[in-house]
C-alpha atoms as a PDB file:
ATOM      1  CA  UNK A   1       0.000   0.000   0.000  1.00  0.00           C
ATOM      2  CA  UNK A   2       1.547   3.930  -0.900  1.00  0.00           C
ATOM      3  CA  UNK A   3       1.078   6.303   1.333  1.00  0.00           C
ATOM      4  CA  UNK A   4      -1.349   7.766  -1.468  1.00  0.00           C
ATOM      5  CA  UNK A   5      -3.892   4.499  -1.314  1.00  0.00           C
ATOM      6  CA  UNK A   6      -3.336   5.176   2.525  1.00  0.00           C
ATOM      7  CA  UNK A   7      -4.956   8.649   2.981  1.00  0.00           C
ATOM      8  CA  UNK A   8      -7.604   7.967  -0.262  1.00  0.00           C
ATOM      9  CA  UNK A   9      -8.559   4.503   2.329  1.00  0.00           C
ATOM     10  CA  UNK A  10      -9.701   7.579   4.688  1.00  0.00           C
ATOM     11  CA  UNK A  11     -11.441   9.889   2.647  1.00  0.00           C
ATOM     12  CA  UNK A  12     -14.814   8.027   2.415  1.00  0.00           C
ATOM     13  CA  UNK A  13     -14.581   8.509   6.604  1.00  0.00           C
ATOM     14  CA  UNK A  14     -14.040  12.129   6.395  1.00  0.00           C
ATOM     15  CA  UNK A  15     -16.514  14.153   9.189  1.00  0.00           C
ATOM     16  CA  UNK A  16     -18.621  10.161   9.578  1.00  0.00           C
ATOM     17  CA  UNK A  17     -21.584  10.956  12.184  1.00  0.00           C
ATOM     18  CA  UNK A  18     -20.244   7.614  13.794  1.00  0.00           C
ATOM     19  CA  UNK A  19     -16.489   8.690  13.889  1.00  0.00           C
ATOM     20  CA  UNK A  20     -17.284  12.104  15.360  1.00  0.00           C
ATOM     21  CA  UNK A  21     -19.196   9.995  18.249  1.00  0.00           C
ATOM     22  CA  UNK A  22     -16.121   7.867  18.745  1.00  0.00           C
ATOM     23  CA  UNK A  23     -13.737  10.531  18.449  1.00  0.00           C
ATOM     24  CA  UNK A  24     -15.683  12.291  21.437  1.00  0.00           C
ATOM     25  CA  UNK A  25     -16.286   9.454  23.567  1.00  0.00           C
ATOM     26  CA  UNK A  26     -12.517   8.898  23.360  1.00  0.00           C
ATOM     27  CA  UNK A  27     -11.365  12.631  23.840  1.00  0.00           C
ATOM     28  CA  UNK A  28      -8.526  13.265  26.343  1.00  0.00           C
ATOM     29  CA  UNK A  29      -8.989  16.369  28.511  1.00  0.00           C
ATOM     30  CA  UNK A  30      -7.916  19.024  25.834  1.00  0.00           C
ATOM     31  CA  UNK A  31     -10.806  17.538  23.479  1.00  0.00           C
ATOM     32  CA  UNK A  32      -8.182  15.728  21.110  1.00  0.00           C
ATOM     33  CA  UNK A  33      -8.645  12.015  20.201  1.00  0.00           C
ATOM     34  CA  UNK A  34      -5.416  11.296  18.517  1.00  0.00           C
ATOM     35  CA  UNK A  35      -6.087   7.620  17.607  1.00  0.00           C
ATOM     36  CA  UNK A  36      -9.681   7.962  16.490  1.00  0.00           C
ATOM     37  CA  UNK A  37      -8.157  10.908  13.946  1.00  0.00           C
ATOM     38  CA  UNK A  38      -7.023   7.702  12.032  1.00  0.00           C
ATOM     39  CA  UNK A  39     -10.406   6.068  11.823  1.00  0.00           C
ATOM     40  CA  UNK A  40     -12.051   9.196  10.978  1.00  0.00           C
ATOM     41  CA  UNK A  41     -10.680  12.497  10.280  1.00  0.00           C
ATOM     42  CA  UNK A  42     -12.208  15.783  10.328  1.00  0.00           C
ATOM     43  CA  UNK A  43     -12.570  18.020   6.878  1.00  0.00           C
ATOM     44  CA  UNK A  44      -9.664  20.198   7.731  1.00  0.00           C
ATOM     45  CA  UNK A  45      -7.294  17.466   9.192  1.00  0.00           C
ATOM     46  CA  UNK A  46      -7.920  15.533   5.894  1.00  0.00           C
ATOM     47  CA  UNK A  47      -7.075  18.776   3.764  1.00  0.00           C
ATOM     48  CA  UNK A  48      -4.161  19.245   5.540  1.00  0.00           C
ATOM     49  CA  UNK A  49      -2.921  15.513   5.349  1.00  0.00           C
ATOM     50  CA  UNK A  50      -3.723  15.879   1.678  1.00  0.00           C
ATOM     51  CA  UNK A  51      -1.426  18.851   1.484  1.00  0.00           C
ATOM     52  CA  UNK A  52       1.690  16.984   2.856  1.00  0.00           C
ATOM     53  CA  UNK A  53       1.215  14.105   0.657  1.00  0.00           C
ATOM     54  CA  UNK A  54       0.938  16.124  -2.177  1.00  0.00           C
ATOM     55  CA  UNK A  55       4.460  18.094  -1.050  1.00  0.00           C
ATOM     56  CA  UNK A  56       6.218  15.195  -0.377  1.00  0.00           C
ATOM     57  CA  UNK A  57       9.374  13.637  -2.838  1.00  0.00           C
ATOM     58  CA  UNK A  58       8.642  10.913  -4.726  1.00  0.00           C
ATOM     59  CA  UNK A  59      11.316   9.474  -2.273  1.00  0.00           C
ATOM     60  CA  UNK A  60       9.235  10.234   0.948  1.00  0.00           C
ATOM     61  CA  UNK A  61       6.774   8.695  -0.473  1.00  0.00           C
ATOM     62  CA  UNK A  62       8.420   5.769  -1.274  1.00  0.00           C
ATOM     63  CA  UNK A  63      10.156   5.526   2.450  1.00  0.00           C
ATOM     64  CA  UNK A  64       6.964   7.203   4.570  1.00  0.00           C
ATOM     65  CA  UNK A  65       6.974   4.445   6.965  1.00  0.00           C
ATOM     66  CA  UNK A  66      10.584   5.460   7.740  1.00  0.00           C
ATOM     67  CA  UNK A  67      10.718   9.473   8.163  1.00  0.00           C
ATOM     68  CA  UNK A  68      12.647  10.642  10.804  1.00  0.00           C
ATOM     69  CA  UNK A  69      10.445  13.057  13.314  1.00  0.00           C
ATOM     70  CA  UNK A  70      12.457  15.720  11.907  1.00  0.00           C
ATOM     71  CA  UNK A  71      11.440  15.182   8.445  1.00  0.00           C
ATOM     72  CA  UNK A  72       7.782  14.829   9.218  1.00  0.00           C
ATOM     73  CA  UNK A  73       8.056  18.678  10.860  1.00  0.00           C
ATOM     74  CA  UNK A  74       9.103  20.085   7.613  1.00  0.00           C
ATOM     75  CA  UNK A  75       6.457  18.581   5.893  1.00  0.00           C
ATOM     76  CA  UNK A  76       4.227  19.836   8.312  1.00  0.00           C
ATOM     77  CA  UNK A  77       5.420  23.254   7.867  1.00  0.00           C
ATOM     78  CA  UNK A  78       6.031  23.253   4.238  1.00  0.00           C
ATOM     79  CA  UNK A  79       2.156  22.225   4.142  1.00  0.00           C
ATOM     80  CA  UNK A  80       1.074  24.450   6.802  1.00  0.00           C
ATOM     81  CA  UNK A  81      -0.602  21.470   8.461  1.00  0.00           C
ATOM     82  CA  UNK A  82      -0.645  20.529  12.176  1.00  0.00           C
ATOM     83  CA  UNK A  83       2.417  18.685  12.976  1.00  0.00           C
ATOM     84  CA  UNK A  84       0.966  16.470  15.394  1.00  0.00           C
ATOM     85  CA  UNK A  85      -2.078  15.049  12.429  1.00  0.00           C
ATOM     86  CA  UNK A  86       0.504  14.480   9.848  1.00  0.00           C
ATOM     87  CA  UNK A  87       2.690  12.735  12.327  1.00  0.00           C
ATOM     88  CA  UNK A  88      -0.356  10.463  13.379  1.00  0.00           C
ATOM     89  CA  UNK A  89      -0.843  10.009   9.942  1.00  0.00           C
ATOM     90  CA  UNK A  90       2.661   8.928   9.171  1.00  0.00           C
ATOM     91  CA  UNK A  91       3.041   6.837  12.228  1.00  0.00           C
ATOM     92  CA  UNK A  92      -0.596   5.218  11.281  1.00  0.00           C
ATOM     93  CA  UNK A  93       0.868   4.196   8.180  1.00  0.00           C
ATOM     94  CA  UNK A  94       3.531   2.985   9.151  1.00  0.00           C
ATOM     95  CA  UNK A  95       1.512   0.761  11.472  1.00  0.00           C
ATOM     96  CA  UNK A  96      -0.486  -0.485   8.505  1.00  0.00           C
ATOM     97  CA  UNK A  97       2.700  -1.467   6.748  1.00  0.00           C
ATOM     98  CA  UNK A  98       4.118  -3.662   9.166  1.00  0.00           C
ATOM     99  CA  UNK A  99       0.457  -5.652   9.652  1.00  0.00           C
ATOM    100  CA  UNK A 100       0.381  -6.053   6.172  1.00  0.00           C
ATOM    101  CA  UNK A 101       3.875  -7.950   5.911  1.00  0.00           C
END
């Protein structure tokens, strides 16, 4: 799986009724529900994961699962996107990788 088939796999979960409920059963104290973001992201947090696909080298792409935290903060930046989605985003894929080995 790319990381492209990876973040189209979420669009048809984009602002689900039934992933907002999870998401805010599951919300820590500041309201965020990292994990659930993975399940079902909001409009904006897919827009911005979008963006930093879309920025990314042909060899990030290719080696996603294996960014360095450093990396995945200047395509954060460079996509003006919240670090902390496209680094659950990253790290989800990465996830998905290794279960599909």
């Amino acid at each position: 799986m790319t990381i492209e088939e990876y973040l189209r796999s979420l669009e048809p979960f984009v602002d689900d009724a039934y992933g907002r409920q999870m998401r805010s059963q599951f919300q820590s104290m500041d309201g965020k529900s990292e994990l659930a973001m993975l399940q079902s992201p909001r409009k904006d947090e897919y827009e911005q994961l979008c963006r930093a696909v879309a920025i990314m080298t042909p060899a990030e792409k290719q080696n996603a699962a294996l960014l360095t935290d450093t990396q995945i903060e200047r395509i954060a930046e460079d996509a003006r996107a919240d670090k902390a989605v496209v680094a659950i985003f990253i790290n989800g894929y990465a996830i998905k990788k290794l279960k599909s080995k």
